[in-house]
PDB file of N, CA and C in Angstrom:
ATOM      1  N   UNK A   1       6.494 -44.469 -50.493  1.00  0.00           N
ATOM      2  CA  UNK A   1       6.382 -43.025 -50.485  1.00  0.00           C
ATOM      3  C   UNK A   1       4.901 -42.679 -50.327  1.00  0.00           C
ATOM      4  N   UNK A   2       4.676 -41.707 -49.310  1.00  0.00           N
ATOM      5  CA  UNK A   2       3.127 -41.332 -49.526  1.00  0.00           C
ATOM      6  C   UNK A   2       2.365 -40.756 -50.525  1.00  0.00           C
ATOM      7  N   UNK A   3       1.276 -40.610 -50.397  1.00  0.00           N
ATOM      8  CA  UNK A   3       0.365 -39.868 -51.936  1.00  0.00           C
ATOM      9  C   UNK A   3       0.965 -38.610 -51.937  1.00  0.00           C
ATOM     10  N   UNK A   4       1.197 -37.853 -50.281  1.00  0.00           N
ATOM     11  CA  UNK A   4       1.246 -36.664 -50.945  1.00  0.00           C
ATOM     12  C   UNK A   4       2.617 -36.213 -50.933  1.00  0.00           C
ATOM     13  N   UNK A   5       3.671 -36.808 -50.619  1.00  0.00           N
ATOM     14  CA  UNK A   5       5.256 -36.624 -51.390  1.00  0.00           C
ATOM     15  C   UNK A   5       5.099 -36.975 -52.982  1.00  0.00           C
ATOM     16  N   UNK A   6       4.268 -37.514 -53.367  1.00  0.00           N
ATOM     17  CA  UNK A   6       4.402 -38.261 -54.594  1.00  0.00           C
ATOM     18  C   UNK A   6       3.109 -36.664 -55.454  1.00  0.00           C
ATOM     19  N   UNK A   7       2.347 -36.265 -55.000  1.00  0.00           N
ATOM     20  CA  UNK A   7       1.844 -35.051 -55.109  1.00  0.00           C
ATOM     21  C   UNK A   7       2.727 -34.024 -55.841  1.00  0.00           C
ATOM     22  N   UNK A   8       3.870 -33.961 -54.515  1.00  0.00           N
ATOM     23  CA  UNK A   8       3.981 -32.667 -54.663  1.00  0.00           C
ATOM     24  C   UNK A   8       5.157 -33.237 -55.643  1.00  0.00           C
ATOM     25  N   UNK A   9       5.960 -33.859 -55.574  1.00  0.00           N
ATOM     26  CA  UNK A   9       7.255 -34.363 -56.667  1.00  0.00           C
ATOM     27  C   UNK A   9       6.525 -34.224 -58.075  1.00  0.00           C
ATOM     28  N   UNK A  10       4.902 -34.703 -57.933  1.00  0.00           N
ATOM     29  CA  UNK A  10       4.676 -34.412 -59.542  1.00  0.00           C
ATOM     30  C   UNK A  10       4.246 -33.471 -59.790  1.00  0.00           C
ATOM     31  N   UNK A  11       4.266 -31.838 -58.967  1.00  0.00           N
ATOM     32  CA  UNK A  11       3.756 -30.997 -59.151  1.00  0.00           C
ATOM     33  C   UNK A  11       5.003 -30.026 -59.608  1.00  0.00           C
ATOM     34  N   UNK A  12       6.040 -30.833 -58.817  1.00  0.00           N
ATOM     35  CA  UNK A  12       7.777 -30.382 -58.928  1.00  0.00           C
ATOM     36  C   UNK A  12       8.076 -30.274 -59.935  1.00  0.00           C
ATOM     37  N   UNK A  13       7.640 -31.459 -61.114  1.00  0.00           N
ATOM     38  CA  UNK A  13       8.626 -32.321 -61.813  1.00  0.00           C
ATOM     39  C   UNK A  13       7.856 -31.913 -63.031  1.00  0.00           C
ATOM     40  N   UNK A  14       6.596 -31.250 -62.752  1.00  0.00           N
ATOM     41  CA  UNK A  14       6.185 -31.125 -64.260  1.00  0.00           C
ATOM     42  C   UNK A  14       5.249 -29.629 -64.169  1.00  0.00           C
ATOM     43  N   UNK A  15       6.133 -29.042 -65.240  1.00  0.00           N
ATOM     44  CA  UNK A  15       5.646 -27.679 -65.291  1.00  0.00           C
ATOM     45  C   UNK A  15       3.835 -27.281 -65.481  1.00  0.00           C
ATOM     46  N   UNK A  16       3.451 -27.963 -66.456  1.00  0.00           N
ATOM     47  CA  UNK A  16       1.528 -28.419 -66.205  1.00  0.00           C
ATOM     48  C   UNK A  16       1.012 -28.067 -65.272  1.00  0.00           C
ATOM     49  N   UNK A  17       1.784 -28.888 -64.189  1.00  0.00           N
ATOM     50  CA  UNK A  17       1.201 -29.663 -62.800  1.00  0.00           C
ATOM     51  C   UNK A  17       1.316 -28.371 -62.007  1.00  0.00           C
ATOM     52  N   UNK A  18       2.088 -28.002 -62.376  1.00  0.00           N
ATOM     53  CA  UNK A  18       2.546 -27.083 -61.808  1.00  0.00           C
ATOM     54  C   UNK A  18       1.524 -25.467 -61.495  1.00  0.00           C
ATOM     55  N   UNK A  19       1.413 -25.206 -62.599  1.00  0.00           N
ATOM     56  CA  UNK A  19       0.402 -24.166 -63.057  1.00  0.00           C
ATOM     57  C   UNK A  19      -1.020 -24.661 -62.837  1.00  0.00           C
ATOM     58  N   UNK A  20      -1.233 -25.464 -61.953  1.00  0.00           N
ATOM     59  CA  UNK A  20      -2.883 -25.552 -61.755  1.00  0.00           C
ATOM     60  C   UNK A  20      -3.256 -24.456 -60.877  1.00  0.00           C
ATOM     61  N   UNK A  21      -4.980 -24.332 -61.502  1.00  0.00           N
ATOM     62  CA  UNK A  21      -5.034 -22.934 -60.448  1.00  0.00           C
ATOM     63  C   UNK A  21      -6.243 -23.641 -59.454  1.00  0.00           C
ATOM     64  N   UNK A  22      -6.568 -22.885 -59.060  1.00  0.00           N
ATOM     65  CA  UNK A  22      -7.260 -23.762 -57.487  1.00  0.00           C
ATOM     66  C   UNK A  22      -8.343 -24.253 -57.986  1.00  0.00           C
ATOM     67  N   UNK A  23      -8.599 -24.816 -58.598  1.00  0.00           N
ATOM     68  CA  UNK A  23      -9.610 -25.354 -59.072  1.00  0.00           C
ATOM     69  C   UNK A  23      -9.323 -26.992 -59.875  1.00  0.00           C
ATOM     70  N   UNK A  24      -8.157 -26.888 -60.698  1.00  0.00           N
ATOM     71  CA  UNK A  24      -7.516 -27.975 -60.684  1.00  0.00           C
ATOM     72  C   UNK A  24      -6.614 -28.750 -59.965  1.00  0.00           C
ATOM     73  N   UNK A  25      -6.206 -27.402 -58.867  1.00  0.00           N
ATOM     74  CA  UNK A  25      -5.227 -28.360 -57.589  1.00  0.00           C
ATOM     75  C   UNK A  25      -6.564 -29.082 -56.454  1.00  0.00           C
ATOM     76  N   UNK A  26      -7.699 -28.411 -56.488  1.00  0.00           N
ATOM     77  CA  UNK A  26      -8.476 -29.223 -55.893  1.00  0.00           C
ATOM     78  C   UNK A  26      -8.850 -30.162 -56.457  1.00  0.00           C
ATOM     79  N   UNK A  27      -9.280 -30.729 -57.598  1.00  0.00           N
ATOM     80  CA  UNK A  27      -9.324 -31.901 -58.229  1.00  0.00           C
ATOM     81  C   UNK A  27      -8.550 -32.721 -58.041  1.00  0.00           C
ATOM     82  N   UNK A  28      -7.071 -32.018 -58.185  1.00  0.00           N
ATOM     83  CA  UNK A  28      -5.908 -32.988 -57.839  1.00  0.00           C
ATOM     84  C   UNK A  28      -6.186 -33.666 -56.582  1.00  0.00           C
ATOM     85  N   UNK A  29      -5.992 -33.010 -55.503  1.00  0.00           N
ATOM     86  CA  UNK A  29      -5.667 -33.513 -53.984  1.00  0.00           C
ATOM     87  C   UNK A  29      -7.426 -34.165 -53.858  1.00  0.00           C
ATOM     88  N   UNK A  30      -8.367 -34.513 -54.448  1.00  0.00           N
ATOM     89  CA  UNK A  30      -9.145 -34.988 -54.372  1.00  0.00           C
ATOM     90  C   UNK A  30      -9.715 -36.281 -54.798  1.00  0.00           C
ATOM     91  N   UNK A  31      -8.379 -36.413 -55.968  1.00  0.00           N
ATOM     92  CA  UNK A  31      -8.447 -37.822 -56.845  1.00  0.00           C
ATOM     93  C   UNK A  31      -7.380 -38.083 -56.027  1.00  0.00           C
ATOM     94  N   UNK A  32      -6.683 -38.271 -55.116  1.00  0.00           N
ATOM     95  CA  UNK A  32      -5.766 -38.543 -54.035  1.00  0.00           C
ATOM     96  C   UNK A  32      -6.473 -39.337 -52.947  1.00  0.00           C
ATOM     97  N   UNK A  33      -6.354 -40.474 -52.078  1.00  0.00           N
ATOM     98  CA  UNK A  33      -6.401 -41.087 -51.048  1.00  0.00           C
ATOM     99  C   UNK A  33      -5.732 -40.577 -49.928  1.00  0.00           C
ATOM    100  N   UNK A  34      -5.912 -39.259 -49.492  1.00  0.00           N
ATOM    101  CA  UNK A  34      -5.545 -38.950 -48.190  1.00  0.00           C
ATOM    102  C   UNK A  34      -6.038 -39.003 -47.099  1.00  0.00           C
ATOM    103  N   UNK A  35      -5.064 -38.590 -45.983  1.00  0.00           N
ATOM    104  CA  UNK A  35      -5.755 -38.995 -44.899  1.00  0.00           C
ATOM    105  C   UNK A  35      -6.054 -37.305 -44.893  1.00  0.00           C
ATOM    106  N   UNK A  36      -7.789 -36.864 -44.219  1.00  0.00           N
ATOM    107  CA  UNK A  36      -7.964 -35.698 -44.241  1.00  0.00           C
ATOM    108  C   UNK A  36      -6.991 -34.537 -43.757  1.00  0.00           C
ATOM    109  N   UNK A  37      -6.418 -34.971 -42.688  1.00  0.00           N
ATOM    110  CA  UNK A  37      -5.509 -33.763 -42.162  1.00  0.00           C
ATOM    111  C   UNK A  37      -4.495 -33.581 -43.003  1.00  0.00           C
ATOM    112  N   UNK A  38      -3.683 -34.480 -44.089  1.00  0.00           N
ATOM    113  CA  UNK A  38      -2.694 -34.159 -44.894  1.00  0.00           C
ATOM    114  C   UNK A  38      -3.500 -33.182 -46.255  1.00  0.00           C
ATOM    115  N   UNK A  39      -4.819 -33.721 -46.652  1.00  0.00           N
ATOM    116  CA  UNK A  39      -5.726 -32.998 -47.494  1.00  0.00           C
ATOM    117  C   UNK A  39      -5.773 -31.662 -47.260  1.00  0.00           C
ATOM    118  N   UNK A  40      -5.764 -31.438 -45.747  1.00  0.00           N
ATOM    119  CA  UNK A  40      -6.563 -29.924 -45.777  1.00  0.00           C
ATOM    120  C   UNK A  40      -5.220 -29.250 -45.446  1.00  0.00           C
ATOM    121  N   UNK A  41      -3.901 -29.637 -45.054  1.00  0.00           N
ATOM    122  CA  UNK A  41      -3.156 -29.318 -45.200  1.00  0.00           C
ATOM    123  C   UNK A  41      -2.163 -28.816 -46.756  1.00  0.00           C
ATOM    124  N   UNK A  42      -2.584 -29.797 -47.842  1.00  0.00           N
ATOM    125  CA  UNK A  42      -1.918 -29.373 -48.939  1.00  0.00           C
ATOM    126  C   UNK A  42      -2.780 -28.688 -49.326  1.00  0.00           C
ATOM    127  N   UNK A  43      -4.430 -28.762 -49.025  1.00  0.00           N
ATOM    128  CA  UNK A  43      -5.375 -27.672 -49.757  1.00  0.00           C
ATOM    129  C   UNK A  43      -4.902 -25.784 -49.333  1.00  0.00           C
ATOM    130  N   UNK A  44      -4.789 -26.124 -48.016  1.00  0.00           N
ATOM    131  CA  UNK A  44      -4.409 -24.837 -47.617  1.00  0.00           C
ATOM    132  C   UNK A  44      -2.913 -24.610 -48.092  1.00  0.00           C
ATOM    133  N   UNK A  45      -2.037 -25.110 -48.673  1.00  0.00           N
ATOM    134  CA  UNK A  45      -0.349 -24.773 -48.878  1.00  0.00           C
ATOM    135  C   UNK A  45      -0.131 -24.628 -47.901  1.00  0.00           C
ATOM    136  N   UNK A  46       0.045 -25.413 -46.847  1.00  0.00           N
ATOM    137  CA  UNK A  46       0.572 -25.167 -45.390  1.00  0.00           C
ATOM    138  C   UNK A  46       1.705 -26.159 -45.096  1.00  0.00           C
ATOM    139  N   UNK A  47       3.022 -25.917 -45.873  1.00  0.00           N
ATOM    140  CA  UNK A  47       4.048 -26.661 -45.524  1.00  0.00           C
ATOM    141  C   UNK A  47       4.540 -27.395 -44.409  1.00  0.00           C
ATOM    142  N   UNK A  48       4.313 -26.366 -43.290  1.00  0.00           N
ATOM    143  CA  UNK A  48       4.806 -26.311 -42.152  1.00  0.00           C
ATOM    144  C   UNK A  48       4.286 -27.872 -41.455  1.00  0.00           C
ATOM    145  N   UNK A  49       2.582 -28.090 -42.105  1.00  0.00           N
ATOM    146  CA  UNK A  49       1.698 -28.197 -40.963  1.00  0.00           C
ATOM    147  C   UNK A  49       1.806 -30.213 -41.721  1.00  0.00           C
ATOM    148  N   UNK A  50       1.819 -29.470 -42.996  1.00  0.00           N
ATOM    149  CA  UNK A  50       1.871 -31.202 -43.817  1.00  0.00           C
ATOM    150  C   UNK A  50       3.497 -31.796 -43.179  1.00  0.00           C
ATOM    151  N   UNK A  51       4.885 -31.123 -43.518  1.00  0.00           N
ATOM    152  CA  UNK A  51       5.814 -31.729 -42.670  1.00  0.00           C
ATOM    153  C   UNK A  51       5.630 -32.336 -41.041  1.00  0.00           C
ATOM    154  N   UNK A  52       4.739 -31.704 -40.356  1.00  0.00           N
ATOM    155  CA  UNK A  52       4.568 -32.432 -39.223  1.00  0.00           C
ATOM    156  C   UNK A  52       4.064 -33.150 -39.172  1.00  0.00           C
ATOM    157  N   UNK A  53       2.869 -33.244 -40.422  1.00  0.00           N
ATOM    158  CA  UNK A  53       2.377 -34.359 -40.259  1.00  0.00           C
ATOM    159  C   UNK A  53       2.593 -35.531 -40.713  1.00  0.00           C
ATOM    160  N   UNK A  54       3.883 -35.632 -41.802  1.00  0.00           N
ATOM    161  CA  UNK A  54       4.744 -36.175 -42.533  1.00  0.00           C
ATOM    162  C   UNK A  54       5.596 -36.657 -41.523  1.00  0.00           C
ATOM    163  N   UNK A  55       5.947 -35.865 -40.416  1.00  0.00           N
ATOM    164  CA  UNK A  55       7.346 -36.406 -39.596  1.00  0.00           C
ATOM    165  C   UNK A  55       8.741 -35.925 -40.526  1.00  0.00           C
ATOM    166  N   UNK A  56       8.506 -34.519 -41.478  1.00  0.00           N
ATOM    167  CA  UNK A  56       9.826 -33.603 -41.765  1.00  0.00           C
ATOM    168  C   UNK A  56      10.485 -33.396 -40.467  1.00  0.00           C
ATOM    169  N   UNK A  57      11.930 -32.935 -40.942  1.00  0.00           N
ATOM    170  CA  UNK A  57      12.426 -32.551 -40.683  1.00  0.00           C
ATOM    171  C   UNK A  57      12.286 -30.629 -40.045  1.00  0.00           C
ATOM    172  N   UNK A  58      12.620 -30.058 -38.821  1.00  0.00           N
ATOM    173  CA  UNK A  58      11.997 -29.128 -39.077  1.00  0.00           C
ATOM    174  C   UNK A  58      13.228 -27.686 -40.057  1.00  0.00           C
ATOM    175  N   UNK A  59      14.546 -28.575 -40.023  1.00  0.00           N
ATOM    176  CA  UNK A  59      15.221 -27.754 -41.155  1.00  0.00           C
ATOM    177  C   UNK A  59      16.119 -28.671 -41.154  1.00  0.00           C
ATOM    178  N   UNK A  60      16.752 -28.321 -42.730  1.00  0.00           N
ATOM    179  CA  UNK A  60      17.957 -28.835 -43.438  1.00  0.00           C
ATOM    180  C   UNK A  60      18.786 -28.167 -43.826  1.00  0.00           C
ATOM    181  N   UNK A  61      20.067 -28.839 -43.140  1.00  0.00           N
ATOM    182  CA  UNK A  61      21.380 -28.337 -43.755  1.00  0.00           C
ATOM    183  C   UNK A  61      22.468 -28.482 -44.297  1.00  0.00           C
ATOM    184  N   UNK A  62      22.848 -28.022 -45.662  1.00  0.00           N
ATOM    185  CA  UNK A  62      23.963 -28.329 -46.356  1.00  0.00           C
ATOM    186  C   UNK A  62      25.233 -27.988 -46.302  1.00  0.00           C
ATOM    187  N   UNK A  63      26.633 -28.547 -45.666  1.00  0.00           N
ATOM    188  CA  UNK A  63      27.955 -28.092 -45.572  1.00  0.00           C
ATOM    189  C   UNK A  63      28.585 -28.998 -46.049  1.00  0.00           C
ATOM    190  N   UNK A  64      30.162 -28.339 -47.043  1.00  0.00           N
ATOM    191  CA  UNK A  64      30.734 -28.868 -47.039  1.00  0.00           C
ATOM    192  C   UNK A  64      32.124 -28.529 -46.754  1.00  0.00           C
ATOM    193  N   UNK A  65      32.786 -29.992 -46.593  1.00  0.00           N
ATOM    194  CA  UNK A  65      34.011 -29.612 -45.573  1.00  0.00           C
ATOM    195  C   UNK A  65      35.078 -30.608 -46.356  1.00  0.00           C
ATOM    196  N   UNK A  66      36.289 -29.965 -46.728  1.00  0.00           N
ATOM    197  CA  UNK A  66      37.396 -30.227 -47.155  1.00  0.00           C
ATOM    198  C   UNK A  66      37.544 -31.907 -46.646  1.00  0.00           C
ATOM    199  N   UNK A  67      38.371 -32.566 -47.169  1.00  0.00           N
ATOM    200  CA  UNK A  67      38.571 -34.507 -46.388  1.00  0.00           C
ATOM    201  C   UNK A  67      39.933 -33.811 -45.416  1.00  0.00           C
ATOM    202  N   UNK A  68      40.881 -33.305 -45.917  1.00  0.00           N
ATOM    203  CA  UNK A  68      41.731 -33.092 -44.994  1.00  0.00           C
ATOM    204  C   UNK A  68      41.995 -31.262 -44.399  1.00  0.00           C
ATOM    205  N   UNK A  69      41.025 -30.884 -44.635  1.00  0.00           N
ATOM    206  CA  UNK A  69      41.067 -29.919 -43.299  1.00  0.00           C
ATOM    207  C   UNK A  69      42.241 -28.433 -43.848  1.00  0.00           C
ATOM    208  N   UNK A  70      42.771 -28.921 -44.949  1.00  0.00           N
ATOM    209  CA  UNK A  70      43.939 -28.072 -45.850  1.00  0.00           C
ATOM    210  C   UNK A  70      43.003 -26.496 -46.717  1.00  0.00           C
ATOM    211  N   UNK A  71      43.978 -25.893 -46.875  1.00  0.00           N
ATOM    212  CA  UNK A  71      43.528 -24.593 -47.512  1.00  0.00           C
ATOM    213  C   UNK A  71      42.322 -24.601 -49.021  1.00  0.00           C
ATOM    214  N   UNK A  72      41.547 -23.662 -48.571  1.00  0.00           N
ATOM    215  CA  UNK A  72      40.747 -23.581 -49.526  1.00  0.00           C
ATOM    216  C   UNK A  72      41.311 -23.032 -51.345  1.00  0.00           C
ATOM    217  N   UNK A  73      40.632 -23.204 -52.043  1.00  0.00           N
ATOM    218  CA  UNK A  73      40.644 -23.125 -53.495  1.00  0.00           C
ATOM    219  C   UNK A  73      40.209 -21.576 -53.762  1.00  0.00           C
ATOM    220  N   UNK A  74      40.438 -20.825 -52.769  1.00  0.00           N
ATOM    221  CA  UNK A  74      40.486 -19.276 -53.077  1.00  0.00           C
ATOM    222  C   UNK A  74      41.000 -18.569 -52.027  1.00  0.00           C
ATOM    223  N   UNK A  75      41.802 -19.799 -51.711  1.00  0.00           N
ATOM    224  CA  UNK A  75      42.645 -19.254 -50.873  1.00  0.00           C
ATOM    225  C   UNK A  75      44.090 -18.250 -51.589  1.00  0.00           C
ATOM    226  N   UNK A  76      44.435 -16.913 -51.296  1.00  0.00           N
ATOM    227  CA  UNK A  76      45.338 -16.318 -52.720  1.00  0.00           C
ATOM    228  C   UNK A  76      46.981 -16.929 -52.157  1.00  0.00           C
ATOM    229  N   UNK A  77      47.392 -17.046 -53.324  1.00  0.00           N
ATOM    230  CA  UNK A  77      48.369 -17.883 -53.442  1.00  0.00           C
ATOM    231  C   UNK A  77      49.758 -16.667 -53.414  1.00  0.00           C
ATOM    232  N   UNK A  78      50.923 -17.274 -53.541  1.00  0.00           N
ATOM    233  CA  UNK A  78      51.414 -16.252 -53.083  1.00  0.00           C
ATOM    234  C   UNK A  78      53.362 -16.102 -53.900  1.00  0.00           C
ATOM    235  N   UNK A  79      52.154 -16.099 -55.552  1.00  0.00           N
ATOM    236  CA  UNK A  79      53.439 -15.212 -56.555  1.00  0.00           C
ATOM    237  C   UNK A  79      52.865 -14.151 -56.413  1.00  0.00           C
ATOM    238  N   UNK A  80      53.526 -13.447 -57.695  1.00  0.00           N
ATOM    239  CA  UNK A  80      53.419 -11.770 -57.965  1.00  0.00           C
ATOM    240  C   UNK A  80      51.756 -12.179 -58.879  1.00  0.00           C
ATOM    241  N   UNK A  81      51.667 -10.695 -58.768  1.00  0.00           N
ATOM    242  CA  UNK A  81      50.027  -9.891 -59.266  1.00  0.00           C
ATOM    243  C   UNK A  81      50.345 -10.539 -60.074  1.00  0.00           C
ATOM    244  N   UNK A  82      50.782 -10.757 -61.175  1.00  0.00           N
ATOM    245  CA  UNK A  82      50.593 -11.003 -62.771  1.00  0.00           C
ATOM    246  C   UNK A  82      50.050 -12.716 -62.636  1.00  0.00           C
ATOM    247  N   UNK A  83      51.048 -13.365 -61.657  1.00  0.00           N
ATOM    248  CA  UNK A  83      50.507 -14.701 -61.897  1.00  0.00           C
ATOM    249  C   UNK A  83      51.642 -15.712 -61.922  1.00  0.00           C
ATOM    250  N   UNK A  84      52.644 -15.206 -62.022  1.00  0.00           N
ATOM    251  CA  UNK A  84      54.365 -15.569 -62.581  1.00  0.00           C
ATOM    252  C   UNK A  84      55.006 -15.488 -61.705  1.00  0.00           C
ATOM    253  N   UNK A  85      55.966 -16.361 -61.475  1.00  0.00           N
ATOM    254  CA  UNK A  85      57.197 -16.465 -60.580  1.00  0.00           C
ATOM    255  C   UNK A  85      57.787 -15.967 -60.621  1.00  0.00           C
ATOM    256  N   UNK A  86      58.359 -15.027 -59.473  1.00  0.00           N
ATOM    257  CA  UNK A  86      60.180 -14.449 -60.498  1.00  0.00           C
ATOM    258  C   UNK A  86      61.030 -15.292 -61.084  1.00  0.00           C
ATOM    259  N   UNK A  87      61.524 -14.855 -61.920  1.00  0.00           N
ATOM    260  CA  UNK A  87      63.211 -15.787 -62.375  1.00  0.00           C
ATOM    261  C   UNK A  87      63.819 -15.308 -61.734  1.00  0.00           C
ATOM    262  N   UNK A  88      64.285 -16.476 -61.011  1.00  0.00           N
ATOM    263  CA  UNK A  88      66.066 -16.474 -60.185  1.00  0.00           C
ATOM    264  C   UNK A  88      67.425 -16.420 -60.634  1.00  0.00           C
ATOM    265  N   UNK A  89      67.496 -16.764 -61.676  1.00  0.00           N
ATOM    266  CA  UNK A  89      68.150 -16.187 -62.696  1.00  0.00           C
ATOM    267  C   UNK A  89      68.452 -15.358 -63.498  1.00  0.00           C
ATOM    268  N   UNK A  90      67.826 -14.915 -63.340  1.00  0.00           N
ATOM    269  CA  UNK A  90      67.499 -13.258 -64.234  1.00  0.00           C
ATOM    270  C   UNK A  90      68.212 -11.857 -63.209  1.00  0.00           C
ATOM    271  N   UNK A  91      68.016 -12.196 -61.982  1.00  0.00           N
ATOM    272  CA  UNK A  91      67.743 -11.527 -60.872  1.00  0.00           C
ATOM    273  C   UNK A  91      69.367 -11.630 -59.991  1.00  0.00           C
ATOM    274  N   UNK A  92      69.829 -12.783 -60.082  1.00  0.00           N
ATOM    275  CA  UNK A  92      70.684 -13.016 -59.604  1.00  0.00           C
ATOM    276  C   UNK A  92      72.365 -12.503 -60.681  1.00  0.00           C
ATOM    277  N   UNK A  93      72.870 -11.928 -59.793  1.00  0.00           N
ATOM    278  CA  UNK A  93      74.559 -11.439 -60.651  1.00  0.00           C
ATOM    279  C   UNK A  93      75.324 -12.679 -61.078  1.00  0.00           C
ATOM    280  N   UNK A  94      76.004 -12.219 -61.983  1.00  0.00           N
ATOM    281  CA  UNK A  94      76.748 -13.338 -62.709  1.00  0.00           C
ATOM    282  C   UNK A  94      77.743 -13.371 -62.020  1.00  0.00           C
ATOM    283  N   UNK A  95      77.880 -14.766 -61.603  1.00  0.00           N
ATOM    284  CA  UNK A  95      79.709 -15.005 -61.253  1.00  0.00           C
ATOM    285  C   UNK A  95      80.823 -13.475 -61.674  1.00  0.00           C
ATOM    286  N   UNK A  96      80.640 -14.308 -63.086  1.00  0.00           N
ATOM    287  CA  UNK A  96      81.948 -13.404 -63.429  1.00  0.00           C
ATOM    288  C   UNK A  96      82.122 -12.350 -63.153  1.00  0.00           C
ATOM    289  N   UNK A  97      80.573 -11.119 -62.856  1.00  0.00           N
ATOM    290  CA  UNK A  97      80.827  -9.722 -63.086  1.00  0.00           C
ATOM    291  C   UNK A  97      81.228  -9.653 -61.435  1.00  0.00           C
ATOM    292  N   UNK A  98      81.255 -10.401 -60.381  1.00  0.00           N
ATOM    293  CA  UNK A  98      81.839  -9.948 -58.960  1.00  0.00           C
ATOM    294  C   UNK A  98      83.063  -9.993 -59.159  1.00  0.00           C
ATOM    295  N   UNK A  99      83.707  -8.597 -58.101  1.00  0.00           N
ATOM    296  CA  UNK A  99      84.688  -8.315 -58.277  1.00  0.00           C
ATOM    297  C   UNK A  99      85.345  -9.406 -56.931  1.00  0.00           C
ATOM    298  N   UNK A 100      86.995  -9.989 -56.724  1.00  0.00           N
ATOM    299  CA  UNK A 100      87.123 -10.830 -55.690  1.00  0.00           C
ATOM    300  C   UNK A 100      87.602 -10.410 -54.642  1.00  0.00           C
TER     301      UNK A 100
END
């Protein structure tokens, strides 16, 4: 991993590190072995310019997709409002009371 992925992960990873103000982030990137163009790149916060020079990616993307391709988990389902099935039984006439 390079110095300055390893930089910024510990600048990530620890709230301290985090809160330096330009005066201790220059110390930082200075007790660092960089190569100058990645230096003057994290000195300036220039994401863009350190990923190229990193060989980033120029975007990332996250999807996800069902294994078989079947209905989603909010997909609405299809009893009554309440949530409940009808009873078929309940609903249905009794034998006996038809007349023949």
């Amino acid at each position: 991993m390079s110095d300055a992925i390893q930089f910024l992960e510990t600048l990530g990873a620890s709230p301290a590190a985090s809160g330096l103000h330009d005066a201790g982030y220059a110390e930082a990137l200075a007790a660092l072995e960089l190569e100058p163009a990645q230096e003057q790149a994290l000195a300036g916060r220039d994401a863009g310019a350190l990923s190229r020079l990193l060989d980033g990616r120029p975007a990332m993307l996250c999807m996800i997709a069902t294994p078989d391709g079947g209905e989603t988990e909010d997909a609405p389902d299809k009893s009554d409002d309440d949530g409940e099935q009808p009873d078929s039984t309940e609903d249905a006439p009794d034998q006996a009371d038809r007349p023949d």
